[in-house]
Protein backbone atom coordinates (compact mmCIF):
# COMPACT_ATOMS: atom_id res chain seq x y z
CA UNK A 1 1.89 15.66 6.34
CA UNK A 2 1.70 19.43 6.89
CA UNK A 3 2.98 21.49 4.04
CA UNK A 4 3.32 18.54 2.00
CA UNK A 5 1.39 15.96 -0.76
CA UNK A 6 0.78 12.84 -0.03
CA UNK A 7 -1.29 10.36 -2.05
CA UNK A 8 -3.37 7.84 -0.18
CA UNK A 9 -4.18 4.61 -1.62
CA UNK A 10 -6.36 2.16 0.23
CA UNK A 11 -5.87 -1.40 -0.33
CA UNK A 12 -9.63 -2.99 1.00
CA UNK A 13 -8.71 -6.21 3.25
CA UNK A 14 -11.57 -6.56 4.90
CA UNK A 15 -10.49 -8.65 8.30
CA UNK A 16 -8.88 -6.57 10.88
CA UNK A 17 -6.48 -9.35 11.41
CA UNK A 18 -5.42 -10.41 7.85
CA UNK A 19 -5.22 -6.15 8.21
CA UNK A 20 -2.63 -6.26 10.47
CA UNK A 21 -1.25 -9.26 9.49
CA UNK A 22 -0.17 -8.51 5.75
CA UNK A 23 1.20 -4.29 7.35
CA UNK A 24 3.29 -7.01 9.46
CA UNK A 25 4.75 -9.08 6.52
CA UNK A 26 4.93 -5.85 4.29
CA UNK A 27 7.16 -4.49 7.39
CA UNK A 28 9.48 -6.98 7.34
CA UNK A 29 10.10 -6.60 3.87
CA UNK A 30 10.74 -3.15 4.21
CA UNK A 31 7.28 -1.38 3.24
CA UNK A 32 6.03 1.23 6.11
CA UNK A 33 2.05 0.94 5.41
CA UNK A 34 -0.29 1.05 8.08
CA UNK A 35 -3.07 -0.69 8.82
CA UNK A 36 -6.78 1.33 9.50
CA UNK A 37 -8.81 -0.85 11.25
CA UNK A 38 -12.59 -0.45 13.22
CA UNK A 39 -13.11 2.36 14.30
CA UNK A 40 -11.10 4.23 12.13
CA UNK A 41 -12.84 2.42 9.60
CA UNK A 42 -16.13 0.78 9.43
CA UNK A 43 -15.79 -2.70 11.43
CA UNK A 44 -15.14 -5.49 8.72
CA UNK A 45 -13.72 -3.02 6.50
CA UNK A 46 -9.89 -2.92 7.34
CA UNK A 47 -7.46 -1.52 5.24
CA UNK A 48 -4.22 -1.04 4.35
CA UNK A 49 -2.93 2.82 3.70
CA UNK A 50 -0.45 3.07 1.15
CA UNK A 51 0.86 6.48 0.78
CA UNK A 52 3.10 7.75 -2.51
CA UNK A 53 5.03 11.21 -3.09
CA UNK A 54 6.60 12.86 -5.79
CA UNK A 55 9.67 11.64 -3.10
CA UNK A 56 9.37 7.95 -4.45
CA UNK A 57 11.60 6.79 -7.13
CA UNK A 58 9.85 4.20 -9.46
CA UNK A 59 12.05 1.75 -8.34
CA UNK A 60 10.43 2.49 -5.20
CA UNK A 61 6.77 1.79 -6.52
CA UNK A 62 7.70 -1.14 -8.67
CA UNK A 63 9.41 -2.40 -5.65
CA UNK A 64 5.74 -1.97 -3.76
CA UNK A 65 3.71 -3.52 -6.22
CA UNK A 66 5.91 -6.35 -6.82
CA UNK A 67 6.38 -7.35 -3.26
CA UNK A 68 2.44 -6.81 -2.38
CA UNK A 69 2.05 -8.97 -5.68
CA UNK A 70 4.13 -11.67 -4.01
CA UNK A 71 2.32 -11.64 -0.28
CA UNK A 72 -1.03 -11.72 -2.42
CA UNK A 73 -0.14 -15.15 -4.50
CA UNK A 74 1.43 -16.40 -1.18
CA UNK A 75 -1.81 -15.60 1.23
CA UNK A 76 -4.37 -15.20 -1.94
CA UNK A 77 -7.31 -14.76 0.99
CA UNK A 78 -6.07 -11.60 2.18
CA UNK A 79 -8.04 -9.64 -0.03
CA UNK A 80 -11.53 -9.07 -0.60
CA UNK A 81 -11.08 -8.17 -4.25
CA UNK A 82 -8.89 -9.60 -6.59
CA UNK A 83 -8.44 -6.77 -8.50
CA UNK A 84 -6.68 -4.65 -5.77
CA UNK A 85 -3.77 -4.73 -6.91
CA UNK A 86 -4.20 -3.66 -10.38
CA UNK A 87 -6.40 -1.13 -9.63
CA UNK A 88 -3.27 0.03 -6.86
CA UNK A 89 -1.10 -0.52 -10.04
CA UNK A 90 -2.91 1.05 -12.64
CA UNK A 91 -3.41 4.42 -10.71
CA UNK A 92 0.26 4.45 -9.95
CA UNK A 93 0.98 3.48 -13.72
CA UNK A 94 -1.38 6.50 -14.35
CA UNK A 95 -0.16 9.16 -12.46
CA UNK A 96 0.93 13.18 -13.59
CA UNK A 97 3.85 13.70 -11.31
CA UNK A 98 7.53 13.64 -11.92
CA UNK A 99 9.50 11.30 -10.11
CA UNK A 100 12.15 13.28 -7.97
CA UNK A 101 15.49 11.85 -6.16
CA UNK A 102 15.12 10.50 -2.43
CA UNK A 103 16.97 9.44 0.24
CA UNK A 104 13.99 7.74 1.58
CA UNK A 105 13.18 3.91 2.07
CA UNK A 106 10.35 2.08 0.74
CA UNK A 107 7.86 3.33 2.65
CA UNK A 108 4.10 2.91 0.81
């Protein structure tokens, strides 16, 4: 994003497939996250890029973390590391920057 901030969270997966697999289900539930897979990454080390602005509302974020929450207890081998999610959480839960008005759809 030229001219712009972005903040890029990586979600390990591990599996290529289960990769593109859960940016597939996220997708379809309205999420915009893209898988990196080899050789953007290191083979076996897929990931998912989530990406969050001062643009998102915290609806927007909650909504994010709660659905992810949901495709993790429903496919619970997706990820490598259990504690994904509340690391992904945490940091959010953490961060500096105000919240501004969008027009944008969830899109992590």
């Amino acid at each position: 994003m030229l001219g712009g901030e972005a903040l890029i969270i990586p979600i390990l997966v591990g599996s290529e497939t289960k990769a593109a697999y859960l940016a597939k289900e996220l997708l379809e539930q309205g999420i915009f996250a893209l898988p990196a897979i080899y050789a953007a990454v290191p083979k076996g080390r897929a990931i998912i890029r989530t990406a969050f602005t001062a643009a998102h509302e915290e609806h927007h974020i909650d909504f994010v973390l709660e659905t992810l929450d949901r495709l993790l207890k429903k496919h619970q081998d997706l990820l490598e590391k259990s504690d994904n999610l509340e690391s992904l959480s945490a940091y959010l839960n953490s961060r500096q920057y105000p919240l501004q008005n969008s027009e944008y759809v969830y899109s992590a």
